[in-house]
C-alpha atoms as a PDB file:
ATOM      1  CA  UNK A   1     -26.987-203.942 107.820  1.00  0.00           C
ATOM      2  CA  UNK A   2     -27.624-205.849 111.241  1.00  0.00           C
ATOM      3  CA  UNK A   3     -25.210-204.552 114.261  1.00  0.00           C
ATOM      4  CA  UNK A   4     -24.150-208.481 113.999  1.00  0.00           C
ATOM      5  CA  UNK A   5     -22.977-208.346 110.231  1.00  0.00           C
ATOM      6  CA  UNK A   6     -21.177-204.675 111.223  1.00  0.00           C
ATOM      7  CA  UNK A   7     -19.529-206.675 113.749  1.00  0.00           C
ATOM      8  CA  UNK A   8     -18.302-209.178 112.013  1.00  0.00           C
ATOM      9  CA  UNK A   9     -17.492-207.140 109.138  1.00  0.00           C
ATOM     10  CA  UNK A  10     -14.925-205.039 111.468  1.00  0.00           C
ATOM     11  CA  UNK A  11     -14.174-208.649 113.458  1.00  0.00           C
ATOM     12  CA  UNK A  12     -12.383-209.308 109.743  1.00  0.00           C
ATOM     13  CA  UNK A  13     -10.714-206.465 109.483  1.00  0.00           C
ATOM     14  CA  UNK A  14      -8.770-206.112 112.547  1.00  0.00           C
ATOM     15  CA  UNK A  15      -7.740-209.964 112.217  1.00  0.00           C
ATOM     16  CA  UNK A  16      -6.192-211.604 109.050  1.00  0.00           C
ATOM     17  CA  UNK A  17      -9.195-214.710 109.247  1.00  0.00           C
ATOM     18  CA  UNK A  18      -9.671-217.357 106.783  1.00  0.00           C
ATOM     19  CA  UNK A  19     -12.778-218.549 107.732  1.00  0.00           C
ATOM     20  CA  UNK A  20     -16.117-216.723 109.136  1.00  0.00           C
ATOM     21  CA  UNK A  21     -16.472-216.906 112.498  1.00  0.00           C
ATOM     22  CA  UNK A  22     -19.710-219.022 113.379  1.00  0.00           C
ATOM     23  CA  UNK A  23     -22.644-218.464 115.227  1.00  0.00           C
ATOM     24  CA  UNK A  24     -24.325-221.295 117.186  1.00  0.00           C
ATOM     25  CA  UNK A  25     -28.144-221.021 118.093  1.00  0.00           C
ATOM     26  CA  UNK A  26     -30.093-223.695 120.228  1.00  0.00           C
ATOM     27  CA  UNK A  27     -33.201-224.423 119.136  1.00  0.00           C
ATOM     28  CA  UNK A  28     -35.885-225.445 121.861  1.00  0.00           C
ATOM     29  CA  UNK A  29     -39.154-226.605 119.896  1.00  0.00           C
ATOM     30  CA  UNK A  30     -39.944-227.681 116.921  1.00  0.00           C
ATOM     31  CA  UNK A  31     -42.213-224.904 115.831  1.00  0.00           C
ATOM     32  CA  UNK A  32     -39.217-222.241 116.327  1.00  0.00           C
ATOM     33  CA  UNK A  33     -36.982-224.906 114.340  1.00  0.00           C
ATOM     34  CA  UNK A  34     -39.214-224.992 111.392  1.00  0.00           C
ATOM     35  CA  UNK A  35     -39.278-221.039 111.667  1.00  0.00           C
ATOM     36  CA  UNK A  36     -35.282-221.051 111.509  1.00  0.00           C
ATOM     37  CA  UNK A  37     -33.846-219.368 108.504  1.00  0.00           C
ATOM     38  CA  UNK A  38     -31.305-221.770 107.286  1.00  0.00           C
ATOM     39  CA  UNK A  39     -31.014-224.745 105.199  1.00  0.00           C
ATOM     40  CA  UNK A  40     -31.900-228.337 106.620  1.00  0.00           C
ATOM     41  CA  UNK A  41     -30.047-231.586 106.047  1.00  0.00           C
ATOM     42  CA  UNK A  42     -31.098-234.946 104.998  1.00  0.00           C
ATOM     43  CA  UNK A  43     -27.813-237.061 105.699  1.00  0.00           C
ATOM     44  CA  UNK A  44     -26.206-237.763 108.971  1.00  0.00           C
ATOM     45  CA  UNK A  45     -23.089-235.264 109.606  1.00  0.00           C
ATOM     46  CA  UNK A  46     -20.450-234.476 112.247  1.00  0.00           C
ATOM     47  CA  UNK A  47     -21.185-231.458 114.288  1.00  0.00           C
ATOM     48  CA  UNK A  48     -17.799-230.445 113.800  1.00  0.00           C
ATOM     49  CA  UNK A  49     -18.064-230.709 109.674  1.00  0.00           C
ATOM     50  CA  UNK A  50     -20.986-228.923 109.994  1.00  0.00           C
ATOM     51  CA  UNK A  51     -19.281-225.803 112.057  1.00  0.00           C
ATOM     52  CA  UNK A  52     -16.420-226.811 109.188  1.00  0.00           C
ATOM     53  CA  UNK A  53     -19.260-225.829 106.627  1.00  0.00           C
ATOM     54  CA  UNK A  54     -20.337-223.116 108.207  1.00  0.00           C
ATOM     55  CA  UNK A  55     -16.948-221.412 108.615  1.00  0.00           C
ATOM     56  CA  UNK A  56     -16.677-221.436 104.675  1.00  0.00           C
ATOM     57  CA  UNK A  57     -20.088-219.691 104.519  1.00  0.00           C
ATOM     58  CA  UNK A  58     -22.974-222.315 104.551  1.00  0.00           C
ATOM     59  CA  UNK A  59     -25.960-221.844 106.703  1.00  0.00           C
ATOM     60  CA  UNK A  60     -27.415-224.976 108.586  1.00  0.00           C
ATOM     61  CA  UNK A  61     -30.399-226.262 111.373  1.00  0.00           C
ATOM     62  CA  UNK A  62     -30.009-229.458 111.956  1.00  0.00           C
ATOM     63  CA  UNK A  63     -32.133-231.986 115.091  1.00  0.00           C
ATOM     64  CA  UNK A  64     -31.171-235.155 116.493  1.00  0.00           C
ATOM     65  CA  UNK A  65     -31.401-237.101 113.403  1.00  0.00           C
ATOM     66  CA  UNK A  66     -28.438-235.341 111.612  1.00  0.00           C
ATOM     67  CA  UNK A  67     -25.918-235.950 114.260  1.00  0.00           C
ATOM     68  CA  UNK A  68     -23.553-238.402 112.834  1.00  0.00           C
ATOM     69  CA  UNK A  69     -21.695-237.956 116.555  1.00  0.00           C
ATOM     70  CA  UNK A  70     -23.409-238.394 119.483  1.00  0.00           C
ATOM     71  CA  UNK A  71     -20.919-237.025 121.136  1.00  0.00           C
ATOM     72  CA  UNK A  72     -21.679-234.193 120.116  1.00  0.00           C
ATOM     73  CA  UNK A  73     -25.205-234.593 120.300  1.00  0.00           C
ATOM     74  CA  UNK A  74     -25.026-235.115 124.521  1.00  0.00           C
ATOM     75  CA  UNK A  75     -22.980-232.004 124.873  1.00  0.00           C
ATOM     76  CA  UNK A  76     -25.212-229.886 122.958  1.00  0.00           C
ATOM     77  CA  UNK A  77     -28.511-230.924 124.551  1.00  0.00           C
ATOM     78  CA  UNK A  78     -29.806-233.037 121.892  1.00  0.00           C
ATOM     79  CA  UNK A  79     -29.428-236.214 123.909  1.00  0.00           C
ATOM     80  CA  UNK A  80     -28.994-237.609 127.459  1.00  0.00           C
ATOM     81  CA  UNK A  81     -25.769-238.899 128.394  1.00  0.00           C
ATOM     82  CA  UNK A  82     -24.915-242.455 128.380  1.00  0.00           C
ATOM     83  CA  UNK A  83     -23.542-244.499 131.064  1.00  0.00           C
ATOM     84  CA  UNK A  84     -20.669-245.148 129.096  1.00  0.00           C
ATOM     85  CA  UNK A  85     -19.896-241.327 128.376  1.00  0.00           C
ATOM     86  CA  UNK A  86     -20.877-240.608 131.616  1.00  0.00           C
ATOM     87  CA  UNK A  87     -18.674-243.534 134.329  1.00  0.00           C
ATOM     88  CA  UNK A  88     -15.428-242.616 131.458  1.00  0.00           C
ATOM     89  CA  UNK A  89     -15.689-246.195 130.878  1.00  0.00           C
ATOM     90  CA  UNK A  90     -15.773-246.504 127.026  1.00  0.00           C
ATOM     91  CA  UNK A  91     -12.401-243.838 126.750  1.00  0.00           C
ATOM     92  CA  UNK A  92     -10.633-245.858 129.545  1.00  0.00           C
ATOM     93  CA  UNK A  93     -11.441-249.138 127.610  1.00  0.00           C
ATOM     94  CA  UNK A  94     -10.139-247.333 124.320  1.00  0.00           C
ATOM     95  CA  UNK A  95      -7.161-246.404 125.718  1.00  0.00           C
ATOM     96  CA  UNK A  96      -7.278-242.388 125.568  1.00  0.00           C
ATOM     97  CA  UNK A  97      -7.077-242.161 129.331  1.00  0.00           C
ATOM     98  CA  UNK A  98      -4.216-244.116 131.897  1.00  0.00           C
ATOM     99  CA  UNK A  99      -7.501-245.822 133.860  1.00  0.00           C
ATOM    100  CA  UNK A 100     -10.778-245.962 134.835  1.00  0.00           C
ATOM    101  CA  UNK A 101      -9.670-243.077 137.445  1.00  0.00           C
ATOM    102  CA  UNK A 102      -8.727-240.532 135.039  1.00  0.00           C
ATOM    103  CA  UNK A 103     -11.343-241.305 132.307  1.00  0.00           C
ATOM    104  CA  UNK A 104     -13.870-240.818 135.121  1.00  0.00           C
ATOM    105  CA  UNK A 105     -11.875-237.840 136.198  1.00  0.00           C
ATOM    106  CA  UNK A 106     -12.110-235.990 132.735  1.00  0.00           C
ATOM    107  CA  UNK A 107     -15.933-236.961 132.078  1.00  0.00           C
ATOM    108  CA  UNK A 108     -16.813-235.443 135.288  1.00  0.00           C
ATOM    109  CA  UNK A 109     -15.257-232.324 134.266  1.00  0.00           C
ATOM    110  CA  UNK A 110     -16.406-231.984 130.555  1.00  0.00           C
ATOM    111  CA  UNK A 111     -19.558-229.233 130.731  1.00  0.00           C
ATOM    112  CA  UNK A 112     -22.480-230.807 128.632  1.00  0.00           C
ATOM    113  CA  UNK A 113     -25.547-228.249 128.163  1.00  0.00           C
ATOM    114  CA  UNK A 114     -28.038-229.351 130.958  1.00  0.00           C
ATOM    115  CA  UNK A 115     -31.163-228.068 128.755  1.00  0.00           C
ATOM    116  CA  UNK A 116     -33.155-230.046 126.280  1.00  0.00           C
ATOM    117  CA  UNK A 117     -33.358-229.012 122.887  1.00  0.00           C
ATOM    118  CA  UNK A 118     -34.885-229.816 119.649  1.00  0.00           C
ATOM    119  CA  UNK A 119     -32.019-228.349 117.053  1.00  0.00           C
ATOM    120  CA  UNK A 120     -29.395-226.222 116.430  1.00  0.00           C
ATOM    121  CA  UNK A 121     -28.411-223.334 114.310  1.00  0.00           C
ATOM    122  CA  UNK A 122     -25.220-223.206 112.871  1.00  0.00           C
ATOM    123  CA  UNK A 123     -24.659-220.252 110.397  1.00  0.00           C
ATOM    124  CA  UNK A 124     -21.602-217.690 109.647  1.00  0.00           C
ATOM    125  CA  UNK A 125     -22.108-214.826 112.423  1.00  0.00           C
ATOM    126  CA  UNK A 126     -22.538-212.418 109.828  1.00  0.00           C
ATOM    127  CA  UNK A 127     -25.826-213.725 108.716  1.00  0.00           C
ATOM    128  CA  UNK A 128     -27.337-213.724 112.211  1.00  0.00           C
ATOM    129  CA  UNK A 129     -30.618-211.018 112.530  1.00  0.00           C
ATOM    130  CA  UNK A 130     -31.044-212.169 116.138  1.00  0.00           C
ATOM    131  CA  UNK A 131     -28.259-213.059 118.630  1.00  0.00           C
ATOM    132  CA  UNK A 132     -26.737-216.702 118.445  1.00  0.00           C
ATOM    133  CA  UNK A 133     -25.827-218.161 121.930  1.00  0.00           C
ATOM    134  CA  UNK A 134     -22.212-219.184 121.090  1.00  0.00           C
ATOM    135  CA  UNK A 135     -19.460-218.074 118.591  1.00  0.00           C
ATOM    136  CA  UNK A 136     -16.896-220.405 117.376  1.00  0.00           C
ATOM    137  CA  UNK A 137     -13.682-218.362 115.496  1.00  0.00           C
ATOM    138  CA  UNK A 138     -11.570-220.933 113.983  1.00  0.00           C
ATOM    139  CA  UNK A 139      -8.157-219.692 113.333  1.00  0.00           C
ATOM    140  CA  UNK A 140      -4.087-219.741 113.807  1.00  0.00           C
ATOM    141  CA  UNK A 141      -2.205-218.793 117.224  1.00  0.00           C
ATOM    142  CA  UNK A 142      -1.506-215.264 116.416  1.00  0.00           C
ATOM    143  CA  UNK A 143      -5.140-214.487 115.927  1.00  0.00           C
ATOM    144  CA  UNK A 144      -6.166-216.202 118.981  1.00  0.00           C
ATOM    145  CA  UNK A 145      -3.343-214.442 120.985  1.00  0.00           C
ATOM    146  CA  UNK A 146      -4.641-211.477 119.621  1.00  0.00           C
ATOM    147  CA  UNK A 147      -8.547-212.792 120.613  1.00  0.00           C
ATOM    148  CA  UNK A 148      -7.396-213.303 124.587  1.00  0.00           C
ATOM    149  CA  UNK A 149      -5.397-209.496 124.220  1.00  0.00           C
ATOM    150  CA  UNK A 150      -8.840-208.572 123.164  1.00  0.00           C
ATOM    151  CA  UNK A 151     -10.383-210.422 126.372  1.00  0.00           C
ATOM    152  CA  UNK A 152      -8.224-209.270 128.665  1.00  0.00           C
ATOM    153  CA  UNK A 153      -8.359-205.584 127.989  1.00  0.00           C
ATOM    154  CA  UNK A 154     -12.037-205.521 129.598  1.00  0.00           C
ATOM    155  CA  UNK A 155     -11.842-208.683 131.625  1.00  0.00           C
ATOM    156  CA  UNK A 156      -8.076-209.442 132.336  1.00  0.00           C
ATOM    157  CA  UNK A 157      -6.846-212.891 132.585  1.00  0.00           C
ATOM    158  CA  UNK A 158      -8.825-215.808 131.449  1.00  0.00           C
ATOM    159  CA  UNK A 159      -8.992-217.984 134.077  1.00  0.00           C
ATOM    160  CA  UNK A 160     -11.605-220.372 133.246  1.00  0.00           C
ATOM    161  CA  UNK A 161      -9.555-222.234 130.249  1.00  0.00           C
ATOM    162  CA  UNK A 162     -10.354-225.845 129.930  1.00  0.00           C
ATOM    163  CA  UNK A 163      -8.957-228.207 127.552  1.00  0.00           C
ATOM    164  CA  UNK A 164      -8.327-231.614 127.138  1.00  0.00           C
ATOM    165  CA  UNK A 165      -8.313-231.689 123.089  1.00  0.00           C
ATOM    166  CA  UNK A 166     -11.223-234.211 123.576  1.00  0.00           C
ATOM    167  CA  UNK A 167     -15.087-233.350 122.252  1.00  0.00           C
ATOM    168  CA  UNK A 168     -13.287-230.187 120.665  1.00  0.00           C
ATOM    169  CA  UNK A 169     -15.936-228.027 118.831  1.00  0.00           C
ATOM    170  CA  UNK A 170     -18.641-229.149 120.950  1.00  0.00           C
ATOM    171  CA  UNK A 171     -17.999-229.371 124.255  1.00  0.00           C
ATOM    172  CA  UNK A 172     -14.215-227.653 124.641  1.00  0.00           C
ATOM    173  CA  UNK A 173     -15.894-224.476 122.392  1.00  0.00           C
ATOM    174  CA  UNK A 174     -19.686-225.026 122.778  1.00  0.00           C
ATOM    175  CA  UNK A 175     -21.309-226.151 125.916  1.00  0.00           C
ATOM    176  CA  UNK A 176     -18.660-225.763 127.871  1.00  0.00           C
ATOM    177  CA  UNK A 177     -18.648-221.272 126.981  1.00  0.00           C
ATOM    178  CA  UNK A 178     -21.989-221.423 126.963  1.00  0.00           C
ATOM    179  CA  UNK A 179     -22.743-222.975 130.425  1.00  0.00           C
ATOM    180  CA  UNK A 180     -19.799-220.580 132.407  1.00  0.00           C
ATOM    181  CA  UNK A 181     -20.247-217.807 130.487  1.00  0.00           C
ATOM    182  CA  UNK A 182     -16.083-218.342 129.944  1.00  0.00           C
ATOM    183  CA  UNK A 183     -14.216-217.938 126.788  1.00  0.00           C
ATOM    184  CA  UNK A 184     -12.394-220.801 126.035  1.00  0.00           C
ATOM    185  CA  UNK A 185      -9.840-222.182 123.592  1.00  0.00           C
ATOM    186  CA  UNK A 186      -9.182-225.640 121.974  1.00  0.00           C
ATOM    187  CA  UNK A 187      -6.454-227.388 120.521  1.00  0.00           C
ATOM    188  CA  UNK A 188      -9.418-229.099 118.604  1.00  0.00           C
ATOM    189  CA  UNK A 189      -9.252-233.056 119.397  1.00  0.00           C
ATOM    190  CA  UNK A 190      -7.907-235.935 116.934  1.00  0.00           C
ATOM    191  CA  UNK A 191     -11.884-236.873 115.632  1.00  0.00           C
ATOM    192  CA  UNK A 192     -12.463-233.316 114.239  1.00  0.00           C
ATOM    193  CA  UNK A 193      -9.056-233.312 112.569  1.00  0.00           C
ATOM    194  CA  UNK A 194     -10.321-236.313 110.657  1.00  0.00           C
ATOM    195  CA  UNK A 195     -13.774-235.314 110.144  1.00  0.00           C
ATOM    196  CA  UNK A 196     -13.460-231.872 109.507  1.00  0.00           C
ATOM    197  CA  UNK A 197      -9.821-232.275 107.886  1.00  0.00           C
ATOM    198  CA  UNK A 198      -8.648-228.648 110.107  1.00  0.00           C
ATOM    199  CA  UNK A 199      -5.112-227.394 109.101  1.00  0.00           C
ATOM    200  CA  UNK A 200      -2.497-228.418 111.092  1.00  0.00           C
ATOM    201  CA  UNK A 201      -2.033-224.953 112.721  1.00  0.00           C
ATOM    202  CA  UNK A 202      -5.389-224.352 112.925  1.00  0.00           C
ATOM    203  CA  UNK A 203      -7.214-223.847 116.865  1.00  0.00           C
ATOM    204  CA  UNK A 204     -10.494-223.059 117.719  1.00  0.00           C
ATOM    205  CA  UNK A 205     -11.701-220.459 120.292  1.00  0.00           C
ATOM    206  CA  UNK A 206     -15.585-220.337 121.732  1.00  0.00           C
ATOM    207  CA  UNK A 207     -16.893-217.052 123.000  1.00  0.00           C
ATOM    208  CA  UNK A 208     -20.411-216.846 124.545  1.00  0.00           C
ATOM    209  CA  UNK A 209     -22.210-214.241 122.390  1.00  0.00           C
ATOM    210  CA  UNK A 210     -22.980-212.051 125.272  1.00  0.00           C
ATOM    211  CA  UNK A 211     -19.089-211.517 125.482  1.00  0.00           C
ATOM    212  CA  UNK A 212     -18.265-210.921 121.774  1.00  0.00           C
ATOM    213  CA  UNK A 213     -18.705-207.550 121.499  1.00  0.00           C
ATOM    214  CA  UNK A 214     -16.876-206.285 124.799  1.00  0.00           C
ATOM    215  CA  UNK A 215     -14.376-208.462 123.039  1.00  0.00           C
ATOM    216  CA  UNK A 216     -14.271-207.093 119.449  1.00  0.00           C
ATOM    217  CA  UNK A 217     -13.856-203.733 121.424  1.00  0.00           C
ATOM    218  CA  UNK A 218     -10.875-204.786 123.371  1.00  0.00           C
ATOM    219  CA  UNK A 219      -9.097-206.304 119.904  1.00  0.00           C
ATOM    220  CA  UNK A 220      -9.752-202.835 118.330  1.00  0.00           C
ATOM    221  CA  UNK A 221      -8.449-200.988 121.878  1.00  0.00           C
ATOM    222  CA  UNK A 222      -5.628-202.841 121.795  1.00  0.00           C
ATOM    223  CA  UNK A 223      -4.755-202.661 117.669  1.00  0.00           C
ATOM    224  CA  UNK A 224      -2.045-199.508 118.634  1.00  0.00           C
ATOM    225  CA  UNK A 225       0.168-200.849 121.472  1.00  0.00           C
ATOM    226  CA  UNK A 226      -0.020-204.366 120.473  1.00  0.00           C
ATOM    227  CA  UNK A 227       0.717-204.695 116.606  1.00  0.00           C
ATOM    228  CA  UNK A 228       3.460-203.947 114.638  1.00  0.00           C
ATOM    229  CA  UNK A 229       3.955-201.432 111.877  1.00  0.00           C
ATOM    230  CA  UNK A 230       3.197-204.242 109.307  1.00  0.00           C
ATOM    231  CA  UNK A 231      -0.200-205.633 110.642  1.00  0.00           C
ATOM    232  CA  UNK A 232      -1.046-202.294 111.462  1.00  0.00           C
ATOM    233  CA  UNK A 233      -1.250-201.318 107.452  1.00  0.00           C
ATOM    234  CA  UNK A 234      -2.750-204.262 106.427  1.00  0.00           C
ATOM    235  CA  UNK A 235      -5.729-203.556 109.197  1.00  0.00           C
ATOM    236  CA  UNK A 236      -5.781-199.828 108.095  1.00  0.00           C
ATOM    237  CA  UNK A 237      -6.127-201.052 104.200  1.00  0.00           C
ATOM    238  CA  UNK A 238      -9.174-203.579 105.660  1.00  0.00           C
ATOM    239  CA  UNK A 239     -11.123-201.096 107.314  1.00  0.00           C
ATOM    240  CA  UNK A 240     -10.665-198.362 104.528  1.00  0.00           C
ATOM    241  CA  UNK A 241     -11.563-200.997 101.802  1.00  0.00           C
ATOM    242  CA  UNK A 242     -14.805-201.962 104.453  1.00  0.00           C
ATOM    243  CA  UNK A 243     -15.891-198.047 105.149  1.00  0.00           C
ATOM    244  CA  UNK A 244     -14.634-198.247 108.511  1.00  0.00           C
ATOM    245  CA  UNK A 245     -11.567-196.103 108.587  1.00  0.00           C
ATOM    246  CA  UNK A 246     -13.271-193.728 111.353  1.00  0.00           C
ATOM    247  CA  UNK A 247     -13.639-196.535 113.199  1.00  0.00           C
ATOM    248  CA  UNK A 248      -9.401-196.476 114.920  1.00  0.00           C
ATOM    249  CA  UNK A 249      -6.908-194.252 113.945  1.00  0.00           C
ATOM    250  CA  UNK A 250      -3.727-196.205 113.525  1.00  0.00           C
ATOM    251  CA  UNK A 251      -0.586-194.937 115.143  1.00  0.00           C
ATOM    252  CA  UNK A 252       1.902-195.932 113.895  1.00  0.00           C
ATOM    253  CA  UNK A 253       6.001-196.745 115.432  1.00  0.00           C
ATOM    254  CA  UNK A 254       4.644-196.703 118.970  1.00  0.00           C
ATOM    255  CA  UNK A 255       4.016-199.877 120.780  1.00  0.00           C
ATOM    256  CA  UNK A 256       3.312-201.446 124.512  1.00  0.00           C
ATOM    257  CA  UNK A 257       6.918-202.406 124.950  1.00  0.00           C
ATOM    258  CA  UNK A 258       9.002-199.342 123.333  1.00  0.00           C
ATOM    259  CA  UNK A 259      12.168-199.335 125.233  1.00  0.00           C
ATOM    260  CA  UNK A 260      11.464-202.148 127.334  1.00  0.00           C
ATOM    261  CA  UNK A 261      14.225-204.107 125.719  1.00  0.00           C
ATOM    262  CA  UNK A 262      18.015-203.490 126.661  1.00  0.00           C
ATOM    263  CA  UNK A 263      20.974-204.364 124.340  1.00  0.00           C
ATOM    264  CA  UNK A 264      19.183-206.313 121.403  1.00  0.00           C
ATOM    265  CA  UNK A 265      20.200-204.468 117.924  1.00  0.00           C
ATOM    266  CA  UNK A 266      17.911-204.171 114.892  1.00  0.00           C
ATOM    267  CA  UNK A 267      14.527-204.064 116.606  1.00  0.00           C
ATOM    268  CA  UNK A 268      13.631-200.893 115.230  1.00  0.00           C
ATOM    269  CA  UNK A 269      13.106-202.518 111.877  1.00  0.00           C
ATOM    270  CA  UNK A 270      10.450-204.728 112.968  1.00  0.00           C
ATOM    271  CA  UNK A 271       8.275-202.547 114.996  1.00  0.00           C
END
């Protein structure tokens, strides 16, 4: 078992996830593309539905020709960006921004990849033998509050969020982490919604892999003072039923916040 599937394995066990998190690979030539361990696609396909896929446990590479987006395809590095993507003309003349100003105003700030590549991987993280370059954990609000706890424990606040639920899975939770070395979260945009047909509650959260497992560490640190007696079983039953009970001892009825709170009755019973 691969340090990567280890992590992953305790990455579900401290969280309540419903789908894998997802590695991300870029792919610079074609001979390391045809060496990539993962299966290839004839069709065209959002990036986003692919990540989708991924999340549910499907292993992908997939090159220029797949990109049903392109999009997605100039954020990742797969092509150059257009003038149109580029002067914020086409989402001024669309109507997703007040003006030319602001449309101009948000392209400038979107972070494409500057590099040039030839594909991408996109697998579950837990099937990764060498490092991926990005991880994408798509989830609900508690388990990306409890993702930024994680963060902040080594790293405190995260200052570098950027988000403008537009180019969600690739550029809010792709290029952009993996060009500042940031963590960043998304509100995912109204294209991936349709394409990818996300639950309403669900958010996505990109973490450059070189920050995952400082972060995995600080979401186990912080498992005692900031859960509650009921989350706190069910992650004791997870990493029991995964082999991993040596990994935290729970303690339980003690929190960050015990007697912090004056005059409110009945907390006790939901600590």
């Amino acid at each position: 078992m691969s340090d990567i599937n280890t992590s992953s394995i305790l990455l579900e066990s401290l969280l309540e996830l419903e789908r894998k998190a997802v590695g991300i690979k870029f792919i610079f030539e074609k001979e390391e593309y045809d060496e990539f361990k993962a299966n290839t696609i004839d069709n065209m396909m959002a990036y986003c539905t692919i990540v989708r896929n991924a999340s549910q446990g499907k292993s992908y590479k997939v090159c220029l020709k797949n990109f049903a987006c392109l999009g997605a395809a100039m954020a990742l590095g797969l092509l150059k960006p257009n003038n149109g993507t580029i002067s914020g003309k086409r989402r001024s003349e669309n109507g997703s921004y007040k003006d030319l100003c602001i449309s101009r105003s948000l392209s400038r700030d979107m972070v494409y990849c500057h590099h040039e590549i030839y594909g991408v991987g996109i697998m579950p993280l837990e099937q990764y033998e060498e490092n991926p370059d990005v991880v994408i954990i798509i989830t609900d609000p508690y388990n990306a509050m409890r993702i930024i706890q994680g963060n902040a424990y080594h790293n405190g606040q995260a200052k570098g969020i950027k988000m403008a639920g537009m180019q969600a899975l690739c550029q809010e939770c792709t290029s952009f982490p993996f060009e500042t070395n940031e963590i960043n979260i998304s509100m995912m945009c109204s294209g991936t919604r349709l394409l990818a047909q996300w639950k309403r509650d669900e958010l996505a959260i990109g973490i450059p892999f070189n920050k995952f497992a400082t972060i995995l560490d600080g979401i186990k640190q912080t498992v005692n003072p900031l859960e509650r007696n009921p989350q706190k079983k069910i992650i004791e039953k997870k990493l029991k039923e995964n082999n991993l009970e040596g990994t935290l001892n729970i303690e339980y009825n003690k929190n960050y916040d015990d007697g912090a709170y004056i005059g409110i009755k009945g907390l006790d019973n939901y600590k």
